[in-house]
N, C-alpha and C. Protein backbone atom coordinates (compact mmCIF):
# COMPACT_ATOMS: atom_id res chain seq x y z
N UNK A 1 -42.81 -18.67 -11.09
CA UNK A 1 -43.05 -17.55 -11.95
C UNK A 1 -42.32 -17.82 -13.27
N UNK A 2 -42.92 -17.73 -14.13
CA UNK A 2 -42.39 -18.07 -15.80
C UNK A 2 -42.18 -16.98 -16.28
N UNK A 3 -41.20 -17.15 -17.33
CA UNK A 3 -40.55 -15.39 -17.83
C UNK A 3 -39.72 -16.43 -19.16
N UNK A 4 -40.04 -15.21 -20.45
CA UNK A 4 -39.67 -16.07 -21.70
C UNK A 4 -38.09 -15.50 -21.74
N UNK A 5 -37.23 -16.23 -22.31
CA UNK A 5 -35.70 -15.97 -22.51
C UNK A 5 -35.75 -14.97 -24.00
N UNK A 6 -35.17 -14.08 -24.41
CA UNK A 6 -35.36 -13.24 -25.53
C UNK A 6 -33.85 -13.20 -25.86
N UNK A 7 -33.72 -13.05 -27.21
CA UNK A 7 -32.36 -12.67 -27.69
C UNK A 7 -31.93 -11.32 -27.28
N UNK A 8 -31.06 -11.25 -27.08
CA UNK A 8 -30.01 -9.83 -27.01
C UNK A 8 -28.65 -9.80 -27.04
N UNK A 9 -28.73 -9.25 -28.97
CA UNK A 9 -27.64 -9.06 -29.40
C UNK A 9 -27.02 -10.28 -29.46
N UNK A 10 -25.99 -11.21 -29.44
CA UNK A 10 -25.57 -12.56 -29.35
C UNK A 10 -25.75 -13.51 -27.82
N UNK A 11 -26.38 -12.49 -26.97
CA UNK A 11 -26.52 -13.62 -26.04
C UNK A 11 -27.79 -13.88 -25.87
N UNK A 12 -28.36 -14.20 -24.90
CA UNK A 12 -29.95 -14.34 -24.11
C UNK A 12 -29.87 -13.51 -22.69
N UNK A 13 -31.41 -12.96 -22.73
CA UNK A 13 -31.47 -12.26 -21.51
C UNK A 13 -32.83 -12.63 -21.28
N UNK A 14 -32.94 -12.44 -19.64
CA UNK A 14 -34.42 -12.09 -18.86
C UNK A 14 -34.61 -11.46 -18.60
N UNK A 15 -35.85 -10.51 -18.89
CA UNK A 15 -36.32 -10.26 -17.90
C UNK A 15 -37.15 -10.23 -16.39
N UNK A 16 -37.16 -9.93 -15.22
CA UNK A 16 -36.99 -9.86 -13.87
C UNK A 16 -38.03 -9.31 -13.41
N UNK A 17 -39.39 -9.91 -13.48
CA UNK A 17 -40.64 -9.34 -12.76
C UNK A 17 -40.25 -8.20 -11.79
N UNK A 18 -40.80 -7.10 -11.69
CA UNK A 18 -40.73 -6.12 -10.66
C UNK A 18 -40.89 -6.78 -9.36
N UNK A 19 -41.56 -7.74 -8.84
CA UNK A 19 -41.67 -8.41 -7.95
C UNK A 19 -40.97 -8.95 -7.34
N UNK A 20 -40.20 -9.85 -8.45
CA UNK A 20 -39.14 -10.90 -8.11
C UNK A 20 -37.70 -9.83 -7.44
N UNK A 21 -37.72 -9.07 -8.99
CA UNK A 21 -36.49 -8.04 -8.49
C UNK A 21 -36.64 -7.56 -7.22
N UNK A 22 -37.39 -6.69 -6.77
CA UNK A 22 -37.76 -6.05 -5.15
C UNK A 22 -37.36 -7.29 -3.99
N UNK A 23 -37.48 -8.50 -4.26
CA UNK A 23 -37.77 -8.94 -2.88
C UNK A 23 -36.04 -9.76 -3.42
N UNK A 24 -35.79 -9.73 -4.41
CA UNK A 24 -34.00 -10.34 -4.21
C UNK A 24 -32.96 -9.08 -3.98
N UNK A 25 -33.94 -7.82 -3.80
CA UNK A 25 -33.30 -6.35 -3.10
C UNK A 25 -32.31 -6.28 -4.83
N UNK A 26 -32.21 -6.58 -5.94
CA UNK A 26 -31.78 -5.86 -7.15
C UNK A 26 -32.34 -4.64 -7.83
N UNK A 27 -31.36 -3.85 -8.28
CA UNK A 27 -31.51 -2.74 -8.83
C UNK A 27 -30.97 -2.73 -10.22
N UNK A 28 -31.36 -1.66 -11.51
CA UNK A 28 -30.52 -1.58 -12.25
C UNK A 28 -29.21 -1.34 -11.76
N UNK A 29 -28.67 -2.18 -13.04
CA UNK A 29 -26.86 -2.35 -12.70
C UNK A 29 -26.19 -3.06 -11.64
N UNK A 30 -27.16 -3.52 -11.04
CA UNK A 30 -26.65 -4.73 -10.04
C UNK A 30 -26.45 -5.61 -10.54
N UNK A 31 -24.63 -6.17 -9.88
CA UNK A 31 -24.42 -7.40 -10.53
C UNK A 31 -24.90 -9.47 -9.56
N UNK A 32 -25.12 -9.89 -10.36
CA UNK A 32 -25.46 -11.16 -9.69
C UNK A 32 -24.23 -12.01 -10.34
N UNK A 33 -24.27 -13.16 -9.53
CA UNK A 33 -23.47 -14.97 -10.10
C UNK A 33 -24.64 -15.69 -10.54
N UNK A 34 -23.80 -15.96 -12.04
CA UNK A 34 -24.78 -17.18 -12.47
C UNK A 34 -24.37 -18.46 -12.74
N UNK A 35 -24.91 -19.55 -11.87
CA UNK A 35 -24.24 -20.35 -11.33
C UNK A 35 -25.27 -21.82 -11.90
N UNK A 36 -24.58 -22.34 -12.94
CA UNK A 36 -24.92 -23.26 -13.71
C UNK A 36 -24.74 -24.76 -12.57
N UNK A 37 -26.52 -25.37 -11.98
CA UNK A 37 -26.34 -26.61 -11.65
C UNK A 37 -27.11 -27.95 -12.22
N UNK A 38 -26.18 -29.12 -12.70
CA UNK A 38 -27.31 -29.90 -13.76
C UNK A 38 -27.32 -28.59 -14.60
N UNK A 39 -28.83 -28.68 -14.99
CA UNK A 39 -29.27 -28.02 -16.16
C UNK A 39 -29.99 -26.86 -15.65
N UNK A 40 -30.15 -26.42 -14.15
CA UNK A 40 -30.73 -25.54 -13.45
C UNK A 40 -29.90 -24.17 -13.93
N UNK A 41 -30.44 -22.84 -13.83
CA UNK A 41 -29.68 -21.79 -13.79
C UNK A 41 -30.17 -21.41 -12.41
N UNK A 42 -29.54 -20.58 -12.05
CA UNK A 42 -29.58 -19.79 -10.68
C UNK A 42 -28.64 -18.28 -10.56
N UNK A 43 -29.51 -17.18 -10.51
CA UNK A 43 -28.96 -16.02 -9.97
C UNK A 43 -28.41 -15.79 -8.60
N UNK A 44 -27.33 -15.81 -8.37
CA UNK A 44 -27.28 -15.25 -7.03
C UNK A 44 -26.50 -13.91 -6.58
N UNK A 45 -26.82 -13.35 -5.27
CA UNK A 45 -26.38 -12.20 -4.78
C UNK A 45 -24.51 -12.54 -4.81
N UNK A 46 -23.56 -11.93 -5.65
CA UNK A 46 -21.99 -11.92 -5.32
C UNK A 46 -21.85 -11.80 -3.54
N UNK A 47 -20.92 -12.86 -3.49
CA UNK A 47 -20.40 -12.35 -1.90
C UNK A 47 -19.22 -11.32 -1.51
N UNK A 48 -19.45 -10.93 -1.12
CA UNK A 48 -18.44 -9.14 -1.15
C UNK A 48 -17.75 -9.61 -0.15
N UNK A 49 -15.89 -9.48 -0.40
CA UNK A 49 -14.64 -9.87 0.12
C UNK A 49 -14.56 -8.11 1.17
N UNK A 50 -13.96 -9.06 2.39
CA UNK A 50 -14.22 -7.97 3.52
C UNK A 50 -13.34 -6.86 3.03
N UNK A 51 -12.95 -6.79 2.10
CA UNK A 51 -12.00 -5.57 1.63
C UNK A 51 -12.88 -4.94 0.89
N UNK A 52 -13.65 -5.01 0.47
CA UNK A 52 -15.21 -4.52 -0.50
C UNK A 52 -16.02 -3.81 0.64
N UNK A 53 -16.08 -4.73 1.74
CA UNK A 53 -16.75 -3.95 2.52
C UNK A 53 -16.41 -3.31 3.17
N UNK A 54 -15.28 -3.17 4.04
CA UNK A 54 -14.46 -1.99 4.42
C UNK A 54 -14.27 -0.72 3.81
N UNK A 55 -14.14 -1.27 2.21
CA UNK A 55 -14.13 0.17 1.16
C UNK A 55 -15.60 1.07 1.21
N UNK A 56 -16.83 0.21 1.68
CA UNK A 56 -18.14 0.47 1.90
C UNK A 56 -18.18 1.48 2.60
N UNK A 57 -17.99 0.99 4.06
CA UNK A 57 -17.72 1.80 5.37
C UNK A 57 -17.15 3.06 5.20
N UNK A 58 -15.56 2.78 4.54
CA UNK A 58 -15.19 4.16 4.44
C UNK A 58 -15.42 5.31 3.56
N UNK A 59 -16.12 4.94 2.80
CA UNK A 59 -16.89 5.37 1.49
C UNK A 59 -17.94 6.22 2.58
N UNK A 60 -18.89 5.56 3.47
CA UNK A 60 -19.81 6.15 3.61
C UNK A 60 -19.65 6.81 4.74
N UNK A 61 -18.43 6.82 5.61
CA UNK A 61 -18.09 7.59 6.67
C UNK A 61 -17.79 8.97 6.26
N UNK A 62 -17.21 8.64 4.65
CA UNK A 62 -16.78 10.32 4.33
C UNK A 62 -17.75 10.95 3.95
N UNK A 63 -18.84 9.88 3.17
CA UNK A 63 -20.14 10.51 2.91
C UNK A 63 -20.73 11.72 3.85
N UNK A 64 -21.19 10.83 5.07
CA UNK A 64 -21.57 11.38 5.94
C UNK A 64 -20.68 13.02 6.76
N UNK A 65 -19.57 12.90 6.51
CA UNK A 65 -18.81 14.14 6.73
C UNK A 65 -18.01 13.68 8.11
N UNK A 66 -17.15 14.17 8.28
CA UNK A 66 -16.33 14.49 9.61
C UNK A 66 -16.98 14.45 10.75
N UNK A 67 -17.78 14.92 10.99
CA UNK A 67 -18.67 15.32 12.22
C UNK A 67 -19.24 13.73 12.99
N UNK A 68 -18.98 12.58 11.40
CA UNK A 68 -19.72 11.42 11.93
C UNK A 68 -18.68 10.34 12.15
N UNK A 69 -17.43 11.01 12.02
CA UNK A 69 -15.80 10.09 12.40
C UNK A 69 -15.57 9.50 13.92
N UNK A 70 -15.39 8.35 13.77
CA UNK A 70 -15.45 7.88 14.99
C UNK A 70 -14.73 8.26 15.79
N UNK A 71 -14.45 8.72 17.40
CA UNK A 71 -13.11 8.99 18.15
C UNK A 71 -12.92 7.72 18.02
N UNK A 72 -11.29 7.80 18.14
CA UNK A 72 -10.18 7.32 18.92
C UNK A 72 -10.41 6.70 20.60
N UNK A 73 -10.24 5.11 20.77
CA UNK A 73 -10.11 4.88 22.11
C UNK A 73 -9.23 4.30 22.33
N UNK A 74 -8.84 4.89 23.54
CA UNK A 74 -7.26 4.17 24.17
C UNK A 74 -7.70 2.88 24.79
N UNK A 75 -7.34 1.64 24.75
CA UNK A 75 -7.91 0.63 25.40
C UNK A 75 -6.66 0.38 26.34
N UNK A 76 -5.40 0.90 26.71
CA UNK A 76 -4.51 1.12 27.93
C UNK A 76 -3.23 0.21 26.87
N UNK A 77 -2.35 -0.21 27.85
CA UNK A 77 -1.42 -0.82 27.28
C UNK A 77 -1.67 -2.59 27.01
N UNK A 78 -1.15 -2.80 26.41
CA UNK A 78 -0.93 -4.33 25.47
C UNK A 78 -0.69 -5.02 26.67
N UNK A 79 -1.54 -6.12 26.72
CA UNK A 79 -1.59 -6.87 27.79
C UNK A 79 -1.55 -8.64 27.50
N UNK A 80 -1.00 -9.25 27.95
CA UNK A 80 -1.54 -11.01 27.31
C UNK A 80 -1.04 -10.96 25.72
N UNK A 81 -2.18 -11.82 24.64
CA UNK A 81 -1.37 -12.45 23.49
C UNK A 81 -1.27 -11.61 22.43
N UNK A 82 -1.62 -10.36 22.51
CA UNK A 82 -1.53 -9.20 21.44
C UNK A 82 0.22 -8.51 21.58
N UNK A 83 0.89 -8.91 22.53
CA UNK A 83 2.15 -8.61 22.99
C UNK A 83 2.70 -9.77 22.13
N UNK A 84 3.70 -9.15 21.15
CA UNK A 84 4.40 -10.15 20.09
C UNK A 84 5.88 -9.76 20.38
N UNK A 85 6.54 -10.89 20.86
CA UNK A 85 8.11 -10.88 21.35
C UNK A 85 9.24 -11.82 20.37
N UNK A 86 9.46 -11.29 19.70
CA UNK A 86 10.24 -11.99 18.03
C UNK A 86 11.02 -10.99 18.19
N UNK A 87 12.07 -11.67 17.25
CA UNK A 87 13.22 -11.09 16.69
C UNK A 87 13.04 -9.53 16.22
N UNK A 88 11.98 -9.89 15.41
CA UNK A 88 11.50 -8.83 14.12
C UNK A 88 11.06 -7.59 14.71
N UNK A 89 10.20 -7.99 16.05
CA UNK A 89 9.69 -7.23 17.12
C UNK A 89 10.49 -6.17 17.71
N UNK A 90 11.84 -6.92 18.76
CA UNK A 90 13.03 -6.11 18.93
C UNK A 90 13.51 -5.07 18.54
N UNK A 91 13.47 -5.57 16.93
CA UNK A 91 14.34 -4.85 15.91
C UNK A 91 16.03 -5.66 15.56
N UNK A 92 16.27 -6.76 16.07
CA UNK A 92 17.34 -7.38 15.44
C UNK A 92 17.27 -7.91 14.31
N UNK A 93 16.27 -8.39 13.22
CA UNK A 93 16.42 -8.37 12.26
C UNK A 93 15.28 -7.70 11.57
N UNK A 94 15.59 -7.67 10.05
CA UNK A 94 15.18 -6.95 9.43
C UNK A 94 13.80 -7.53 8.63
N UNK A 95 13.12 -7.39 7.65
CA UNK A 95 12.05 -8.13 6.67
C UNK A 95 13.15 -8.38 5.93
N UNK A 96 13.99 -7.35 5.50
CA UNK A 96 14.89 -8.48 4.53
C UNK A 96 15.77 -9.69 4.66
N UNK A 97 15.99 -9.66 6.10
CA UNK A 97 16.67 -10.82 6.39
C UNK A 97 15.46 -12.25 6.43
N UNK A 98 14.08 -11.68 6.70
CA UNK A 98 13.13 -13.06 7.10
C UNK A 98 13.02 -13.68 5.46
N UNK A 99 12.99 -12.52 4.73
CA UNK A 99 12.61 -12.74 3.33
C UNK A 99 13.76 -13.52 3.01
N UNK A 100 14.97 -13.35 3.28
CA UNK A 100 16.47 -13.88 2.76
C UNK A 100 16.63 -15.20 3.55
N UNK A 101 15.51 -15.87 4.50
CA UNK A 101 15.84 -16.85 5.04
C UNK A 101 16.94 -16.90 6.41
N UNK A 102 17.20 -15.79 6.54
CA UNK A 102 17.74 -15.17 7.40
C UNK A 102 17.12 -14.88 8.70
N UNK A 103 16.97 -15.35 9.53
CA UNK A 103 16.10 -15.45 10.71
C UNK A 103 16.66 -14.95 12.05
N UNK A 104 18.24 -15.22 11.82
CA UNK A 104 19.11 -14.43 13.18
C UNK A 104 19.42 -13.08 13.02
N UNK A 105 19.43 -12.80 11.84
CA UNK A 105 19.69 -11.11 11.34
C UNK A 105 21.78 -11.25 11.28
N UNK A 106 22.32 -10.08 11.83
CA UNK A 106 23.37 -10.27 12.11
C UNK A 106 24.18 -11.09 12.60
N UNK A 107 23.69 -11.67 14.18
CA UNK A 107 24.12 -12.29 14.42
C UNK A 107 23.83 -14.14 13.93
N UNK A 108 25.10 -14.68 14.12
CA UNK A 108 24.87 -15.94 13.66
C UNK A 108 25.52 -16.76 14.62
N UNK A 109 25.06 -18.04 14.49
CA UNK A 109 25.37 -18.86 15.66
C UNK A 109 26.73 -19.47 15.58
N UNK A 110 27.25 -19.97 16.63
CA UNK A 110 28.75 -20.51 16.23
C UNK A 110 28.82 -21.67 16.00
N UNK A 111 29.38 -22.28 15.12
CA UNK A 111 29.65 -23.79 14.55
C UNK A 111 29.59 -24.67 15.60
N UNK A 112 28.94 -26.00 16.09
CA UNK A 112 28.77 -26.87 16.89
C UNK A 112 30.35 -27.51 16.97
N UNK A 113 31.02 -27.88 18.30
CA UNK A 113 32.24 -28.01 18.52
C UNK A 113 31.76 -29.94 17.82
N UNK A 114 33.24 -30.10 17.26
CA UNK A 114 32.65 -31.74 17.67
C UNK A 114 33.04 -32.65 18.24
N UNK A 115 32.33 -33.51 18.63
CA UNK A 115 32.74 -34.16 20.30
C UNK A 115 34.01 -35.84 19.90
N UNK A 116 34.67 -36.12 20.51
CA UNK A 116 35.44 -37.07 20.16
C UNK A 116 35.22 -38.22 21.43
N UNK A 117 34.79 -37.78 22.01
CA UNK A 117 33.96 -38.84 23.36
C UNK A 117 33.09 -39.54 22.82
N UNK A 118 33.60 -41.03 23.47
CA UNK A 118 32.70 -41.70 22.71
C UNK A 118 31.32 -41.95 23.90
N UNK A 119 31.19 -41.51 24.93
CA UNK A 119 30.00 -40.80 25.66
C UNK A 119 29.55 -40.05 25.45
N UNK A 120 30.17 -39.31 24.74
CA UNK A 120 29.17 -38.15 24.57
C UNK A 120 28.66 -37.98 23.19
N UNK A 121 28.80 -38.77 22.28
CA UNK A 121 28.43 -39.63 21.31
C UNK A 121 27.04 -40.47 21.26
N UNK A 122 27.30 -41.17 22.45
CA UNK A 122 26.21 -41.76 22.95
C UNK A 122 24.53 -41.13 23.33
N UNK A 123 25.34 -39.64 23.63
CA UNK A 123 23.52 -38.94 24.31
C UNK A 123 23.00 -38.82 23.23
């Protein structure tokens, strides 16, 4: 399908057969990537970062009203590798200590004795 390039304003624009537009699902104000290959141009659909689409979801859950809010399911207690057993976990140290390189929190380890055996030198 051929379509002439027209000035607009300092750049160039196309226009987008009704045809073409419908079946690449664009609307006014939809944005595309234009993605220069060789000397080819190419429109394409942006890929939406799952944080775009999450904002989607919740966008349209409120749309829809309360009534269409999902329950709550208890799936029982933490079982296998979703059970995380760390320091941080406990509560012996803090984020500011992981951030500070600080990994034991308070406590700290005691200085390695040093050995004067000359066997035990050896291990």
């Amino acid at each position: 399908m051929k379509v002439k390039v027209a000035k607009w304003g300092n750049s160039l624009g196309v226009r987008l057969p009704k045809a073409a537009a419908e079946a690449a699902g664009l609307r006014p104000g939809a944005e595309v990537d234009v993605v220069v290959e060789g000397g080819d141009l190419r429109l394409k659909s942006p890929l939406r970062t799952s944080r775009q689409l999450l904002e989607e979801m919740v966008a349209e859950m409120k749309r829809l009203g309360s009534e269409n809010v999902p329950e709550m399911v208890d799936w029982g207690p933490d079982v296998g590798a979703e059970i995380i057993d760390d320091a941080y976990s406990r509560g012996e140290i803090t984020l500011n200590d992981i951030l500070k390189g600080n990994r034991t929190g308070k406590r700290k380890k005691p200085p390695r004795k040093a050995t004067t055996n000359a066997a035990s030198r050896r291990r």
